[in-house]
N, C-alpha and C. Protein backbone atom coordinates (compact mmCIF):
# COMPACT_ATOMS: atom_id res chain seq x y z
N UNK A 1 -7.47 9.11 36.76
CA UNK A 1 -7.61 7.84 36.07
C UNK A 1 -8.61 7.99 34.92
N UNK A 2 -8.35 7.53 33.62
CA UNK A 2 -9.35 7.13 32.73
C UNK A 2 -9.95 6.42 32.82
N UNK A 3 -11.28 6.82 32.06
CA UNK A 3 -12.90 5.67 32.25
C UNK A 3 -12.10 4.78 30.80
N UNK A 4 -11.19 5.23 29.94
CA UNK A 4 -11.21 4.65 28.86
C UNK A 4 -9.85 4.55 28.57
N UNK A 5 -8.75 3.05 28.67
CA UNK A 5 -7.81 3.18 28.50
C UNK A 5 -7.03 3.52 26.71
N UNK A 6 -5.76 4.02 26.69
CA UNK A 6 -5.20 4.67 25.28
C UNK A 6 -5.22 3.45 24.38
N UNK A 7 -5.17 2.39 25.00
CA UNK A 7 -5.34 0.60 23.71
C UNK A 7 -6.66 1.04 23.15
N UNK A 8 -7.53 0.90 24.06
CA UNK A 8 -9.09 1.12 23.67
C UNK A 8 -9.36 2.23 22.57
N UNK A 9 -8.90 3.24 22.37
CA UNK A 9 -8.60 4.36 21.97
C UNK A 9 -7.74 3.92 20.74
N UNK A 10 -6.67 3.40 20.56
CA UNK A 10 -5.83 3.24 19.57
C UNK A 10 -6.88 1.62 18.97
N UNK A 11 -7.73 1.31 19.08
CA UNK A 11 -8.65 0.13 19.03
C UNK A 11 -9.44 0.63 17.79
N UNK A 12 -10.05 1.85 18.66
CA UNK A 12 -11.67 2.29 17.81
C UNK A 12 -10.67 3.50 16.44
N UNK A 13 -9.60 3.95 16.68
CA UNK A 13 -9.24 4.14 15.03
C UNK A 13 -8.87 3.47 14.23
N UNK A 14 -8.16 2.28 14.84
CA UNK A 14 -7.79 1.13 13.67
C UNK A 14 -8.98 0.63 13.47
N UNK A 15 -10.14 0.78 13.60
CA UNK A 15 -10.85 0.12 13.17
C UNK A 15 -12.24 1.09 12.14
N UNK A 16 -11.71 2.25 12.85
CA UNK A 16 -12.51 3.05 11.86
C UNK A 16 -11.70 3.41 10.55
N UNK A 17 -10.37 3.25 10.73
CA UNK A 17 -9.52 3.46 9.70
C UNK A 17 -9.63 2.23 8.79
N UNK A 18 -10.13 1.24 9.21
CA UNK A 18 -10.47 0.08 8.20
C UNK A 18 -11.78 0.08 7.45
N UNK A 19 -12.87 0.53 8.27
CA UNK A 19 -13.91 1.14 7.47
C UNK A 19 -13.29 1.85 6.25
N UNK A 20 -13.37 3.43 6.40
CA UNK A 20 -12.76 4.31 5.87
C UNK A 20 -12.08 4.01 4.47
N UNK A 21 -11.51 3.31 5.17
CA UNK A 21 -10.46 2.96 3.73
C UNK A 21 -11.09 1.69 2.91
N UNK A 22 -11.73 1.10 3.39
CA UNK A 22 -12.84 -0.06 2.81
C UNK A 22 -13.50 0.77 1.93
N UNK A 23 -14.69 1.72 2.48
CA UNK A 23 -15.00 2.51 1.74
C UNK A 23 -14.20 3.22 0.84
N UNK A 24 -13.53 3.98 0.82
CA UNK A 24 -12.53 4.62 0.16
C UNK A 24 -12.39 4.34 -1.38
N UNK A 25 -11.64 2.63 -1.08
CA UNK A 25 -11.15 1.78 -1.98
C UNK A 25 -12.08 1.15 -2.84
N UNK A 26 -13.37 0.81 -2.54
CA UNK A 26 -14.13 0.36 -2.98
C UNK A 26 -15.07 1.36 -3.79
N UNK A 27 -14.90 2.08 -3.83
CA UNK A 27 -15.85 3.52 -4.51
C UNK A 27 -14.93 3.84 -5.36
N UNK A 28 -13.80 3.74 -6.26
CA UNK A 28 -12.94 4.62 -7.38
C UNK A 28 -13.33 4.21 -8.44
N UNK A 29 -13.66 4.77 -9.07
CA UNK A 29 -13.90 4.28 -10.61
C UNK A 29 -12.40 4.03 -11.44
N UNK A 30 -12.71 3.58 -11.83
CA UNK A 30 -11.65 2.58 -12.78
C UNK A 30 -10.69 3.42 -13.75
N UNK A 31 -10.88 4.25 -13.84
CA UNK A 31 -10.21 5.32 -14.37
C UNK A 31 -9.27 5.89 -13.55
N UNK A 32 -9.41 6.21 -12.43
CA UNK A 32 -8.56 6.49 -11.39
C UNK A 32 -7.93 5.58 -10.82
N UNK A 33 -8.12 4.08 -11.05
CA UNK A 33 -7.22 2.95 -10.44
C UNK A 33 -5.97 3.10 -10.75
N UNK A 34 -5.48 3.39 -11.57
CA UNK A 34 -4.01 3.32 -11.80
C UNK A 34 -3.35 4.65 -11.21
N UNK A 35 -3.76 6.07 -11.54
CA UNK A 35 -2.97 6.76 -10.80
C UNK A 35 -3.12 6.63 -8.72
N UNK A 36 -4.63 6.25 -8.57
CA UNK A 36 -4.18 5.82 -6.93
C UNK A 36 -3.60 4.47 -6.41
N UNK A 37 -3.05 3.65 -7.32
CA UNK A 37 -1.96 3.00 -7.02
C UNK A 37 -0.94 3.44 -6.92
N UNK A 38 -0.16 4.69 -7.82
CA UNK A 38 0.97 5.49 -7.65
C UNK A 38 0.85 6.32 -6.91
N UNK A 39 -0.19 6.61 -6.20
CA UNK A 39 0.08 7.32 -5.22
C UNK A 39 0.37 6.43 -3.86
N UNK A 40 -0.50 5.56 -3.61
CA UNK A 40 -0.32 4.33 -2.94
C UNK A 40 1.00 4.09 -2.48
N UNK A 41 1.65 3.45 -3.90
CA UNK A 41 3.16 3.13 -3.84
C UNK A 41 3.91 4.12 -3.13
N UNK A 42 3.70 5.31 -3.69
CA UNK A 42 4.38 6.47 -2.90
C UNK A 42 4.32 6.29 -1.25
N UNK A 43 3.43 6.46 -1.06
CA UNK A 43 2.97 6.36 0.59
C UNK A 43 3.00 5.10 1.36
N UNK A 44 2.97 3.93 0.77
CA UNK A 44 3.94 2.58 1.31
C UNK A 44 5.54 2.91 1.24
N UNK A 45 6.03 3.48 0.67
CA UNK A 45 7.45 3.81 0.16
C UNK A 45 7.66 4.61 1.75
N UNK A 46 7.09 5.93 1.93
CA UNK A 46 7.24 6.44 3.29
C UNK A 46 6.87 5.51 4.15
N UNK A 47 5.81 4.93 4.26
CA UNK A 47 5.39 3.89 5.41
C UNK A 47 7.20 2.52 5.81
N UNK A 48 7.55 2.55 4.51
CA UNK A 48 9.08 1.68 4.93
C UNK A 48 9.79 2.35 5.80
N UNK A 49 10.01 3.99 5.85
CA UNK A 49 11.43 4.80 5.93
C UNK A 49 10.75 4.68 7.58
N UNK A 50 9.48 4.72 7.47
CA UNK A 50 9.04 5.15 8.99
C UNK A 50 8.65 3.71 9.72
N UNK A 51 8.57 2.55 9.21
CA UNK A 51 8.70 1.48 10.11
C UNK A 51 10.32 1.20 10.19
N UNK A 52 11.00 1.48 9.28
CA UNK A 52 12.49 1.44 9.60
C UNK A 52 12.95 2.27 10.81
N UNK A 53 12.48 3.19 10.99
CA UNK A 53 13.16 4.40 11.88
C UNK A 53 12.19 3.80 13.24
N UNK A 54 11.53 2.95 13.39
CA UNK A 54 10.47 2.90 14.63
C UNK A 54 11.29 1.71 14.76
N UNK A 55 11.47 0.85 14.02
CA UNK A 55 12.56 -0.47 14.01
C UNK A 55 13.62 0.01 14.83
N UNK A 56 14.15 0.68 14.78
CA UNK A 56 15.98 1.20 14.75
C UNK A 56 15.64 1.85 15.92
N UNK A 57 14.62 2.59 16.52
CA UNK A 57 14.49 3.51 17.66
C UNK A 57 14.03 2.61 18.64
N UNK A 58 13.29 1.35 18.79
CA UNK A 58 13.13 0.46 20.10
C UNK A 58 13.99 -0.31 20.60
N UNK A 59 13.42 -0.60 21.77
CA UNK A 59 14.66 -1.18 22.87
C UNK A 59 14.08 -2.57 22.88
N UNK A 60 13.03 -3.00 22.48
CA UNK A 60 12.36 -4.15 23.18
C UNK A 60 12.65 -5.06 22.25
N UNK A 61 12.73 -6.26 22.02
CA UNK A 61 12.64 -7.29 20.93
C UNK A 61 11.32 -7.16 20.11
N UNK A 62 10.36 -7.06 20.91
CA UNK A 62 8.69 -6.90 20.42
C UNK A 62 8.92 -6.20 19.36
N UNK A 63 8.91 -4.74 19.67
CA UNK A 63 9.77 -3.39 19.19
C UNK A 63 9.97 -3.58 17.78
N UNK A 64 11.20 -4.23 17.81
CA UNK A 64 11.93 -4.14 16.58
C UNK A 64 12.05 -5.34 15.64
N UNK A 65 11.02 -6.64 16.41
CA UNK A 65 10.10 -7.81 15.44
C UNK A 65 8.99 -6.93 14.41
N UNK A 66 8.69 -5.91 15.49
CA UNK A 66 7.30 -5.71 14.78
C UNK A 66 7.57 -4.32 14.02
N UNK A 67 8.15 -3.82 13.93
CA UNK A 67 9.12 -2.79 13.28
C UNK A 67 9.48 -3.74 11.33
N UNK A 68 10.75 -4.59 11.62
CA UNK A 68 10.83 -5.48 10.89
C UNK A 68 9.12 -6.10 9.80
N UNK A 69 8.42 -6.44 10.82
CA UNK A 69 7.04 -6.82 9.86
C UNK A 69 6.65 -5.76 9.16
N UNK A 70 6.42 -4.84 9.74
CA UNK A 70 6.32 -3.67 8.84
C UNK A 70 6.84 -3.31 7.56
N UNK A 71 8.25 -3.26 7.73
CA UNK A 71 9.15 -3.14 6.65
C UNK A 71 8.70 -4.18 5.60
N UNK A 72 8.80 -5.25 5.91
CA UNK A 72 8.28 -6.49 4.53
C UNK A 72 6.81 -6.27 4.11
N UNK A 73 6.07 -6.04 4.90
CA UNK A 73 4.69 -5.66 4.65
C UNK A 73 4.66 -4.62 3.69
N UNK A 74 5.23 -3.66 4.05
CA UNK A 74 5.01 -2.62 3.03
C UNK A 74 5.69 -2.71 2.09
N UNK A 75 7.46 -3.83 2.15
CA UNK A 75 7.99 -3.69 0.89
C UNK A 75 7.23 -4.61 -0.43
N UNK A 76 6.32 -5.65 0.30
CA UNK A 76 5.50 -6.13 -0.31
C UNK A 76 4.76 -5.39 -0.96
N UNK A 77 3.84 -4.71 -0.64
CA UNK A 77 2.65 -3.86 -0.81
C UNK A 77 3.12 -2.56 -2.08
N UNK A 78 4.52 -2.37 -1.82
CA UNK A 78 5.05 -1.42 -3.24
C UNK A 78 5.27 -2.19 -4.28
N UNK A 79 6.21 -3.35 -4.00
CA UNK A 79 6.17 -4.28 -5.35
C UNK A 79 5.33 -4.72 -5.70
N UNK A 80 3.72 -5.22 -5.47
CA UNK A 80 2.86 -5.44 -5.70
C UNK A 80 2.22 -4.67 -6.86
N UNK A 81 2.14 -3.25 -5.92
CA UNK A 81 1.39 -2.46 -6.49
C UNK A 81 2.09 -2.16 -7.77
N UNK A 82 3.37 -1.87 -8.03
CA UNK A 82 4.27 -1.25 -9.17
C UNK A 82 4.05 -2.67 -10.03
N UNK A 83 3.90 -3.98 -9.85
CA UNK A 83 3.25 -5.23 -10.47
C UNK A 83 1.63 -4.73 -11.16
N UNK A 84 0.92 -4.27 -10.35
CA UNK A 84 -0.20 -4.33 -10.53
C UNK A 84 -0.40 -2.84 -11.86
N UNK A 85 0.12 -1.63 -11.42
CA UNK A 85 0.22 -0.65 -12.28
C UNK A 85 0.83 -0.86 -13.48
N UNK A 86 1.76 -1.61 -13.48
CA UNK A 86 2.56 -1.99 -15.04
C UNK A 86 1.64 -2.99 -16.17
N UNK A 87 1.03 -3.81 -15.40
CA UNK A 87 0.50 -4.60 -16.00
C UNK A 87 -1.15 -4.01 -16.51
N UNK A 88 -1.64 -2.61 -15.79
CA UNK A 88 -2.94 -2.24 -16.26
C UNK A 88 -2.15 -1.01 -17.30
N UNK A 89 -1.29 -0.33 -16.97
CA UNK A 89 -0.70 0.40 -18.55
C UNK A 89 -0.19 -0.40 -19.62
N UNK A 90 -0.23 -1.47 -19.39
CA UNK A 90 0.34 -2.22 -20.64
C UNK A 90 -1.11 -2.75 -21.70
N UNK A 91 -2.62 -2.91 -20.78
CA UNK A 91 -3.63 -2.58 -21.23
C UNK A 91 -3.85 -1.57 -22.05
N UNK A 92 -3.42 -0.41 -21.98
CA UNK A 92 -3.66 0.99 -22.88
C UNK A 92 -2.57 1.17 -23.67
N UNK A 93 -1.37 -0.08 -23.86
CA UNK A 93 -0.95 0.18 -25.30
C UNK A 93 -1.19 -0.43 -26.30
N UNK A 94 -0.88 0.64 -27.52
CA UNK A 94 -1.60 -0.16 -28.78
C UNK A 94 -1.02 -1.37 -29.37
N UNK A 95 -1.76 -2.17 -29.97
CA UNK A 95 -0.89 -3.41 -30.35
C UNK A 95 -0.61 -3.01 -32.03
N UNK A 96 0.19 -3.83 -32.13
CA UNK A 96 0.83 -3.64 -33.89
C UNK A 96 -0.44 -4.03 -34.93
N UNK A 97 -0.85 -3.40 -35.65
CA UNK A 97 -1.78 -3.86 -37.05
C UNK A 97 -1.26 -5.43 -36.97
N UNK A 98 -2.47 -6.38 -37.57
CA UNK A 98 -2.38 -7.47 -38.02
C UNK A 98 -1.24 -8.07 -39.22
N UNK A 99 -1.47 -6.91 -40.20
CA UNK A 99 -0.37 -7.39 -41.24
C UNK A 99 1.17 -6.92 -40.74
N UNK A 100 1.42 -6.05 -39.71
CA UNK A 100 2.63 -5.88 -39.68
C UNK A 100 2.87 -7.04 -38.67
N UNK A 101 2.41 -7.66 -38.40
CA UNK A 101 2.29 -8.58 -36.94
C UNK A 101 3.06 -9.53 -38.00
N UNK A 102 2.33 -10.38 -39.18
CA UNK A 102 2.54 -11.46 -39.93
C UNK A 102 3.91 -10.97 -40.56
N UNK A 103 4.67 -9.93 -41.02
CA UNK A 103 5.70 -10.04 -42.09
C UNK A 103 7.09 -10.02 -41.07
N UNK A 104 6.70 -9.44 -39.50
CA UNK A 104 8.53 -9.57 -38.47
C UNK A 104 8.33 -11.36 -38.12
């Protein structure tokens, strides 16, 4: 028998994994914001294929509710982000001179 059950255990990494990534996220300098959103996106993109396949592989209703949340969660979390990246490169393009602005 364990002094410490596997919930308890699957407890203290979700929660150090929220640290972690608190930290993480909160330390990038601004220069790097946009390419670790594309990487981001990338890895929500896998996070879909693999709450899909955990969806599709349970037997339980629980299972494959919470399978399903996943999937929207993360399909959220890519469109977001591909929202959020488009709109900070559109910051770093140049705008038209003033006088060519006035004669189209």
């Amino acid at each position: 028998m364990d002094l410490i059950s596997d919930g308890i255990y699957n407890l203290i990494i979700f929660v150090l994994a929220i640290y972690v990534g608190y930290h993480v996220v909160w330390n990038v300098t601004p220069a790097l914001h946009t390419p670790l959103m594309a990487v981001t996106n990338a890895i929500s993109a896998i996070v879909i294929v693999g709450a899909m396949m955990a969806a599709a592989l349970t037997e339980t209703g629980l299972g494959k509710t919470m399978g399903t949340l996943a999937v929207a969660l993360a399909a959220v979390n890519v469109f977001g982000g591909f929202m959020v990246t488009r709109r900070m490169l559109e910051m770093f393009k140049k705008k038209a001179p003033k006088a060519q602005a006035e004669k189209h």
